[in-house]
N, C-alpha and C. Protein backbone atom coordinates (compact mmCIF):
# COMPACT_ATOMS: atom_id res chain seq x y z
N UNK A 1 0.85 -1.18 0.00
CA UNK A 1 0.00 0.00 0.00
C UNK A 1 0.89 1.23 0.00
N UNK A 2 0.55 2.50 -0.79
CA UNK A 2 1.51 3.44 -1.05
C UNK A 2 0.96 3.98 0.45
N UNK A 3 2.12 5.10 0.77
CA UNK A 3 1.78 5.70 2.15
C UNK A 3 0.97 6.50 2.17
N UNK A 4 0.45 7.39 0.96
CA UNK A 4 -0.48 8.63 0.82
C UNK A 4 -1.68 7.70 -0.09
N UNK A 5 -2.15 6.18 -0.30
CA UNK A 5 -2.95 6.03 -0.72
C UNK A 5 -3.93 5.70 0.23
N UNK A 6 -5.37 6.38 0.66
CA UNK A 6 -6.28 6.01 1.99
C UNK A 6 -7.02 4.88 1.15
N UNK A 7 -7.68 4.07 2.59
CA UNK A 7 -8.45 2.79 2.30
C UNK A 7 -9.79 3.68 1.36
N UNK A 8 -10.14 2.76 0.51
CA UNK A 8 -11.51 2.71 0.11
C UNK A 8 -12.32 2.51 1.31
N UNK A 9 -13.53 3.78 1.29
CA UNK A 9 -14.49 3.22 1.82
C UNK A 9 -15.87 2.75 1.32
N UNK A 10 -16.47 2.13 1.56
CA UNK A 10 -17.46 1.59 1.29
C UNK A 10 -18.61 0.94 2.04
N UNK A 11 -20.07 1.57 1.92
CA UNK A 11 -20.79 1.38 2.92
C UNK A 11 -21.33 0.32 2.04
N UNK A 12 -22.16 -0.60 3.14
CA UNK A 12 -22.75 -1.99 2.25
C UNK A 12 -23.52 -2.19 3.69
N UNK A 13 -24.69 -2.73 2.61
CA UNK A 13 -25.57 -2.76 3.72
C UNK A 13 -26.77 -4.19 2.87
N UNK A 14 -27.24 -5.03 3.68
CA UNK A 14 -28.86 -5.66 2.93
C UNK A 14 -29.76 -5.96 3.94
N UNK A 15 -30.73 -6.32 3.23
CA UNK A 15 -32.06 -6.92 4.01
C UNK A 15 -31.95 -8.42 4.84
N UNK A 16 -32.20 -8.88 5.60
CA UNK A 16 -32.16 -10.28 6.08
C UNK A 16 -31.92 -11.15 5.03
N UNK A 17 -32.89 -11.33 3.70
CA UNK A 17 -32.69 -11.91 2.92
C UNK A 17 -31.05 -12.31 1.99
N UNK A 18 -30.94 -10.93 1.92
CA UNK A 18 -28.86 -10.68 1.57
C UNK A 18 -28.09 -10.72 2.73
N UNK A 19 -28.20 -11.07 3.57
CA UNK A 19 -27.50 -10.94 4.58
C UNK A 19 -26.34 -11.41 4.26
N UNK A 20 -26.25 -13.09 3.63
CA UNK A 20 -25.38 -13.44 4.00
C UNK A 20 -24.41 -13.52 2.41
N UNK A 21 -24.97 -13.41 1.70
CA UNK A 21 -24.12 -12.09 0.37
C UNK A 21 -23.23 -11.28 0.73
N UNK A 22 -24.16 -10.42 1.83
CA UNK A 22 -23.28 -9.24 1.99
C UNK A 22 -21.88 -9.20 3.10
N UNK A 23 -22.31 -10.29 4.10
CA UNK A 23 -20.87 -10.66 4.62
C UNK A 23 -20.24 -11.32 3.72
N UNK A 24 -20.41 -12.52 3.16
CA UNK A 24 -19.15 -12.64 2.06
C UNK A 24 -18.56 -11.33 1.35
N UNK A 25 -19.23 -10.71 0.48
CA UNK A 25 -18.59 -9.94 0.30
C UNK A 25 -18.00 -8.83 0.61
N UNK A 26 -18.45 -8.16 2.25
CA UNK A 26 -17.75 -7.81 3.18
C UNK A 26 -16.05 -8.58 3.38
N UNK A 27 -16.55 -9.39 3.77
CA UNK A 27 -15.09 -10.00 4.06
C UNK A 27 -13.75 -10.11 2.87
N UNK A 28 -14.84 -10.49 1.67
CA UNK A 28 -13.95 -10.34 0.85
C UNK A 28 -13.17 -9.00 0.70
N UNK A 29 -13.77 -8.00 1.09
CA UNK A 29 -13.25 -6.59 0.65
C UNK A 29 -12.15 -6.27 1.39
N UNK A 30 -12.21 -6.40 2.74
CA UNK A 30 -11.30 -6.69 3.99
C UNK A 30 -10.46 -7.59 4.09
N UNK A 31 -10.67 -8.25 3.06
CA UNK A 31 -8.95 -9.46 2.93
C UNK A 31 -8.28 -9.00 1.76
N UNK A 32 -8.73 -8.22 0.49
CA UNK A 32 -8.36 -7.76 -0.76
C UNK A 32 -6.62 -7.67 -0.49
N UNK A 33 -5.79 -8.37 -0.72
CA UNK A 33 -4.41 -7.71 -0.43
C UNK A 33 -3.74 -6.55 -1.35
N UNK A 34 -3.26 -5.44 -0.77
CA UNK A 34 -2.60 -4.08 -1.75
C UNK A 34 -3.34 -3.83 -1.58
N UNK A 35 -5.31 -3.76 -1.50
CA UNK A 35 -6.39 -2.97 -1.52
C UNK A 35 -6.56 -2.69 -0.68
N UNK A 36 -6.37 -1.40 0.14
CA UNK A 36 -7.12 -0.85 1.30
C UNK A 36 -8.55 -0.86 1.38
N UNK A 37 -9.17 -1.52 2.34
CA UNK A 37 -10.73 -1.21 2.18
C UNK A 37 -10.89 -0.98 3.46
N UNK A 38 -12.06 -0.52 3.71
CA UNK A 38 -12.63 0.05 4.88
C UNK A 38 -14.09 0.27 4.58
N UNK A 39 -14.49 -0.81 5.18
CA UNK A 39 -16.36 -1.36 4.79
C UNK A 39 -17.03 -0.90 6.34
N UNK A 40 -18.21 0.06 5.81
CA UNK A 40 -19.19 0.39 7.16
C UNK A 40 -20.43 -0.38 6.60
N UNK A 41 -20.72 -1.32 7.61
CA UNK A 41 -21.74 -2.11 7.68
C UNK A 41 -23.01 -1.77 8.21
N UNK A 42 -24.04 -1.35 7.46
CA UNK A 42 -25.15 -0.03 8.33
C UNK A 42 -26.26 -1.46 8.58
N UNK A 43 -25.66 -2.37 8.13
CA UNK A 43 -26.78 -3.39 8.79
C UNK A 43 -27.26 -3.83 10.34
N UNK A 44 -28.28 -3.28 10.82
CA UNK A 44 -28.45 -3.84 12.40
C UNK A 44 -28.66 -5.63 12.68
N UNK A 45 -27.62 -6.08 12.68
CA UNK A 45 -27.79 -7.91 12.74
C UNK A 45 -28.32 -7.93 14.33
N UNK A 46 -29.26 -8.03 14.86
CA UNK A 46 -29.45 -8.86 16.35
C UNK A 46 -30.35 -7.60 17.02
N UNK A 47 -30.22 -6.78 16.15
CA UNK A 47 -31.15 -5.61 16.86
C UNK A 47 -32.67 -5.35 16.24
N UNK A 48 -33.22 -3.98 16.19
CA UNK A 48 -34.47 -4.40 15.50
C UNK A 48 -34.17 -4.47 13.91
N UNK A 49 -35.03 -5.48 13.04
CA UNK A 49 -34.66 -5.52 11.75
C UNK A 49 -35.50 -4.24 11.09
N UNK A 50 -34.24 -3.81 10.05
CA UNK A 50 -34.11 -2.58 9.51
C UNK A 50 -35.12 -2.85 7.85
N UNK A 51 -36.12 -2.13 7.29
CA UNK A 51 -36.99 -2.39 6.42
C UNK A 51 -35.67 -1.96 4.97
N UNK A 52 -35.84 -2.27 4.25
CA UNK A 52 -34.80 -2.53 2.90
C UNK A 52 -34.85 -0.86 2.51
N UNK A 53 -35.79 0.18 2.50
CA UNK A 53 -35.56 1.45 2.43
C UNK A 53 -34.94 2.31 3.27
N UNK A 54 -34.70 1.48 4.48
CA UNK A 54 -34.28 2.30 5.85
C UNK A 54 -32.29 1.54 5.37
N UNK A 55 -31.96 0.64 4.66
CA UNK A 55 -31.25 0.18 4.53
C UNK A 55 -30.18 1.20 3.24
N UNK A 56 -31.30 1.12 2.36
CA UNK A 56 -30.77 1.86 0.72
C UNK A 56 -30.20 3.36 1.62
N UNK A 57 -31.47 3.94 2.12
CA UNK A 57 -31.27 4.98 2.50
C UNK A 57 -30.12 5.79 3.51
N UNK A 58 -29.32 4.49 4.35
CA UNK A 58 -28.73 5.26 5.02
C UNK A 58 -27.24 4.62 4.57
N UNK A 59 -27.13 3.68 3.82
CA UNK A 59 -26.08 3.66 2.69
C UNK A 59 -26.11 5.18 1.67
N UNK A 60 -26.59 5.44 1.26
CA UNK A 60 -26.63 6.31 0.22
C UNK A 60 -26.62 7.98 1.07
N UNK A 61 -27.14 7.82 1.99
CA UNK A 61 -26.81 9.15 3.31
C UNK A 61 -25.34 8.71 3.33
N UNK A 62 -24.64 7.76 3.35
CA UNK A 62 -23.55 8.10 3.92
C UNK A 62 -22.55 8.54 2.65
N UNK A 63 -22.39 8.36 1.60
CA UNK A 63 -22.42 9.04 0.86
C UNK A 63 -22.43 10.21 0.46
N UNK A 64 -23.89 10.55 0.44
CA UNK A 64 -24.05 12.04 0.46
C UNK A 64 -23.55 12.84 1.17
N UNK A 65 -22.83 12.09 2.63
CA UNK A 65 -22.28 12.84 3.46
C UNK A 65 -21.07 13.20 3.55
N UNK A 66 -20.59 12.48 2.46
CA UNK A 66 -18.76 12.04 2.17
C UNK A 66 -18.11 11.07 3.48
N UNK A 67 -18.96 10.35 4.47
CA UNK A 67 -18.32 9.54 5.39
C UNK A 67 -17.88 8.36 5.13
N UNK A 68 -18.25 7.87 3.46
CA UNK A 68 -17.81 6.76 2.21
C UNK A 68 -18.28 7.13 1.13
N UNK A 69 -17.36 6.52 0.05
CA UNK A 69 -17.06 7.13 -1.53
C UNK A 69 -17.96 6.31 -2.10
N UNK A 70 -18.39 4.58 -2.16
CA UNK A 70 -19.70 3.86 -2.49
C UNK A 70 -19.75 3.19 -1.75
N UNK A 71 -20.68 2.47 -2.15
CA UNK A 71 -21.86 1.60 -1.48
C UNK A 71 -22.34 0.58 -1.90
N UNK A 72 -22.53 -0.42 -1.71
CA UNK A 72 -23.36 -2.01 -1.84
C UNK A 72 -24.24 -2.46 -1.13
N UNK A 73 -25.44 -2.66 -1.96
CA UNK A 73 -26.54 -3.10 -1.35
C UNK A 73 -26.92 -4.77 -1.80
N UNK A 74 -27.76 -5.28 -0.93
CA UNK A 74 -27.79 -6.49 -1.11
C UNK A 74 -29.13 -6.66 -0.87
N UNK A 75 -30.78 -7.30 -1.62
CA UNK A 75 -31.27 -7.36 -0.83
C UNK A 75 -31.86 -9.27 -1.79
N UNK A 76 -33.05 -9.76 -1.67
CA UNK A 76 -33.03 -10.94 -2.90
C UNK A 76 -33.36 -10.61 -4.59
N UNK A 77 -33.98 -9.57 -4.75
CA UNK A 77 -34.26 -9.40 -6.37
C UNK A 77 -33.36 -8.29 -6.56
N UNK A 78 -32.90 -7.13 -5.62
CA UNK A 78 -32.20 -5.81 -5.77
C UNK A 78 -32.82 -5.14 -6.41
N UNK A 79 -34.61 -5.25 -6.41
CA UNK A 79 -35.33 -4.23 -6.96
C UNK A 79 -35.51 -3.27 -5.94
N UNK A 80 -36.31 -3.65 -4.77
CA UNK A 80 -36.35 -3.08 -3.68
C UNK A 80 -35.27 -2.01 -3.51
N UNK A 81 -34.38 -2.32 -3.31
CA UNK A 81 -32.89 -1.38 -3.16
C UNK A 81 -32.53 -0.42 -3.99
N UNK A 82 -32.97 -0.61 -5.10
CA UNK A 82 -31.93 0.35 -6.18
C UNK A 82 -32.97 1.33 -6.37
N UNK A 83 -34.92 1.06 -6.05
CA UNK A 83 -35.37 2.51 -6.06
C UNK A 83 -35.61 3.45 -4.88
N UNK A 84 -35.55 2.45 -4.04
CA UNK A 84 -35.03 3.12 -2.07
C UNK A 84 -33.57 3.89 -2.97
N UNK A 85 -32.41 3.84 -2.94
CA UNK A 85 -31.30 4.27 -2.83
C UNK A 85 -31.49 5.70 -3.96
N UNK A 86 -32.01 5.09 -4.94
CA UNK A 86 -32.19 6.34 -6.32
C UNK A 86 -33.38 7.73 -5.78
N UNK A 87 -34.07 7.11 -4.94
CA UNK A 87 -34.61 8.34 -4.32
C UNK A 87 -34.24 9.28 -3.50
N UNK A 88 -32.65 9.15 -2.80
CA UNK A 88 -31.86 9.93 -2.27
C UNK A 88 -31.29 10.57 -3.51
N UNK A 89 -31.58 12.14 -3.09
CA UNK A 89 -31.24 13.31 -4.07
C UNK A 89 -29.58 13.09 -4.28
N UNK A 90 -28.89 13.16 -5.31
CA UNK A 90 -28.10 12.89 -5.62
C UNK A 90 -27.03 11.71 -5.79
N UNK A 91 -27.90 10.66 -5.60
CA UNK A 91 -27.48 9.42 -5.79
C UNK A 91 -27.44 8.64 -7.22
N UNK A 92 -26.72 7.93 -7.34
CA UNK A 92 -26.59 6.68 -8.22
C UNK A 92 -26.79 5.71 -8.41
N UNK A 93 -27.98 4.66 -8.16
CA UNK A 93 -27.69 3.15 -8.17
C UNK A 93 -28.08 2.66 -8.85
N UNK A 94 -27.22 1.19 -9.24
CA UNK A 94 -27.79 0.69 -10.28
C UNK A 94 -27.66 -1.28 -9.96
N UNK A 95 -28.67 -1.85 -10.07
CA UNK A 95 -28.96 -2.84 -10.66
C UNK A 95 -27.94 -3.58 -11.29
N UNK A 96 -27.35 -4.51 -10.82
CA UNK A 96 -26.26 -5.11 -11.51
C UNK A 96 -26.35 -6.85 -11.27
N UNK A 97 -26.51 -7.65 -12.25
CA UNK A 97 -26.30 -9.22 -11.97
C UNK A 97 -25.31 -9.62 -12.96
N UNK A 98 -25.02 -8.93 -13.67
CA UNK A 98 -23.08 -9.80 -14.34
C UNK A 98 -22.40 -8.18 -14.09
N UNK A 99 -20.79 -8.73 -14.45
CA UNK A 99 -19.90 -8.31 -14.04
C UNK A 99 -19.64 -7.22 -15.52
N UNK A 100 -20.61 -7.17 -16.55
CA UNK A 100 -20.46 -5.71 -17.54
C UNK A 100 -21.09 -5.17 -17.08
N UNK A 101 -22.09 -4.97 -16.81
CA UNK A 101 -23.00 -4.20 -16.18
C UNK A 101 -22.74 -3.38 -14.51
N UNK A 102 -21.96 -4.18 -14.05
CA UNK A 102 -21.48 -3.39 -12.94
C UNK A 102 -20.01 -2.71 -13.52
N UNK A 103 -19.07 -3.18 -13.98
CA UNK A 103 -18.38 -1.96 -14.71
C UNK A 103 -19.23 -1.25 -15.63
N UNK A 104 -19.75 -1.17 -16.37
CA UNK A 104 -20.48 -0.10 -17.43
C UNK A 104 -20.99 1.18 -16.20
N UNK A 105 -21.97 0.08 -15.36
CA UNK A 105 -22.96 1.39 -14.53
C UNK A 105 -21.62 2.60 -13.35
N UNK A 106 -20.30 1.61 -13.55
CA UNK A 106 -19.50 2.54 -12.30
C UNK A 106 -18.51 3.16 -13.72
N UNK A 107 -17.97 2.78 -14.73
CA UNK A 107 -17.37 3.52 -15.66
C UNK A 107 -18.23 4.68 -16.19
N UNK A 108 -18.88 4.08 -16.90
CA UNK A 108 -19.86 5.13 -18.05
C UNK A 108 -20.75 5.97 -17.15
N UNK A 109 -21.60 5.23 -16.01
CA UNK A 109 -22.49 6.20 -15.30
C UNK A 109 -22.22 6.50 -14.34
N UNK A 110 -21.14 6.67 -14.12
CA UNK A 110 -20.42 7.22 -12.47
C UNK A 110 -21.74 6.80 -11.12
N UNK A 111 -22.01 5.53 -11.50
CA UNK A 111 -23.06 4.91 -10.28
C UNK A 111 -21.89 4.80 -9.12
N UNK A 112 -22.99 5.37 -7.75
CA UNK A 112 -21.86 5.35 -6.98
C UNK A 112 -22.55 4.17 -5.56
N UNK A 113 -23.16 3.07 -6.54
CA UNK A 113 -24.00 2.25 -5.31
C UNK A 113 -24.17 1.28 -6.51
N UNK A 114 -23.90 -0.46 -5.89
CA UNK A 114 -23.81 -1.27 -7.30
C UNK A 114 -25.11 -2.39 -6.12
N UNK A 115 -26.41 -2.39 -6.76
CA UNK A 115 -27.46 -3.42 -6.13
C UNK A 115 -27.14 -4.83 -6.16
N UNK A 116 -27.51 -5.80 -5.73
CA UNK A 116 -27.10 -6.78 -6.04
C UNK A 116 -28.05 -7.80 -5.68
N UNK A 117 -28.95 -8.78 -6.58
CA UNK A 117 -30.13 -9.59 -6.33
C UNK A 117 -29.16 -11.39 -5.34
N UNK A 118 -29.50 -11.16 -4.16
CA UNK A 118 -28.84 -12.64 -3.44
C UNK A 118 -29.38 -13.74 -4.09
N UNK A 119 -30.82 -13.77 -4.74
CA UNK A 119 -31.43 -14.53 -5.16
C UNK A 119 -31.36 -14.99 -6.71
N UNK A 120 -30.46 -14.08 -7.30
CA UNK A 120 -29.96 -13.84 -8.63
C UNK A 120 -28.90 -14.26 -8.91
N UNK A 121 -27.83 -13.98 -8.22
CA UNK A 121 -26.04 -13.83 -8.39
C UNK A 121 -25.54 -14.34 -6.63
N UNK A 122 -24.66 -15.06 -7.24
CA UNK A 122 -23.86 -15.96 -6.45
C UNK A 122 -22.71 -15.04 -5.51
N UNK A 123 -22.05 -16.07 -4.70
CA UNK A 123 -21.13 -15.32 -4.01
C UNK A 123 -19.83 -14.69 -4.86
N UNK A 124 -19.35 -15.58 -5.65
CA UNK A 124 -18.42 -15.49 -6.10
C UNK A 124 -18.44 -14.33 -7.18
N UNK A 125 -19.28 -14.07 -8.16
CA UNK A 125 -20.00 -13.52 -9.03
C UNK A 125 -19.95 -12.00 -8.52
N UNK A 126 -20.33 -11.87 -7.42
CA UNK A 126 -20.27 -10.54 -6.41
C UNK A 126 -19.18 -10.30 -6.03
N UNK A 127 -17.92 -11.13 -5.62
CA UNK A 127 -16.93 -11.22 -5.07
C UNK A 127 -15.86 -10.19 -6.32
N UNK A 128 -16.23 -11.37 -7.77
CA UNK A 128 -14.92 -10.82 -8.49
C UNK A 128 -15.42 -9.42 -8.94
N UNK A 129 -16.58 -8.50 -9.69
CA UNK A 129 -16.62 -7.64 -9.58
C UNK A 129 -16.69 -6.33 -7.99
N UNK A 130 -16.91 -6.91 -6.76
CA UNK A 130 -16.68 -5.67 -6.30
C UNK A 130 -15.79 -5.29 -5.95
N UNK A 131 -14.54 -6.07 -6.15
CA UNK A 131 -12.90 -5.36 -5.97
C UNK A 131 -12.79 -4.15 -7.10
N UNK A 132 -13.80 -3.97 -8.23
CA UNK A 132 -13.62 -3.42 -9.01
C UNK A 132 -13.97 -1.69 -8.82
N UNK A 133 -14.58 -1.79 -7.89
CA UNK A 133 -15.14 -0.26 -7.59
C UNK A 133 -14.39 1.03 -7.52
């Protein structure tokens, strides 16, 4: 890691249903070697469960706030998520189940939140594009 390069941050957050999507690919982000990451997890696991708009929404607040640069959401279709998140004023998200489509939507459309259906796309599938962010 260069000395003046800071970790990526990245908020990631899903519904019960993604839950366990989104720790894999949590973890994956946090083992990335040379990749600094630094993942805020806005998911409440064991506390009261958080409704999938209360989820989009405070991923994409954090953001807006500059307290992380993107965001990953997880929920089972990633419909739910990507129009919760797109309704925060100045946001980006997009809908992604292969790995062009999540580069296209973060190259070409400067999306700054990549959805992701648990019920759609696999661990691995999620894994090799979100080192890409």
């Amino acid at each position: 890691m260069n000395a003046r390069e800071a970790p990526a941050r990245i908020a990631i957050g899903s519904d019960d249903v993604g839950l366990e999507l989104k720790e894999a690919i949590a973890a994956h982000l946090r083992g990335l070697p040379g990749h600094p990451v630094r993942c805020l997890d806005v998911t409440q696991v064991g506390e009261q469960d958080i409704d999938v708009p209360e989820v989009a929404q405070l991923v994409a607040e954090s953001i807006r706030r500059g307290e992380t640069d993107r965001g990953i959401l997880v929920c089972g279709s990633g419909v739910g998520m990507v129009i919760a998140a797109n309704k925060v004023p100045g946001i980006r998200a997009a809908q992604c189940h292969d790995v062009y489509t999540a580069e296209h939507a973060r190259n070409s459309d400067d999306a700054q939140i990549i959805v992701l259906g648990s019920r759609v796309i696999g661990s691995e599938l999620a894994k090799r594009w979100s080192r890409r962010g």
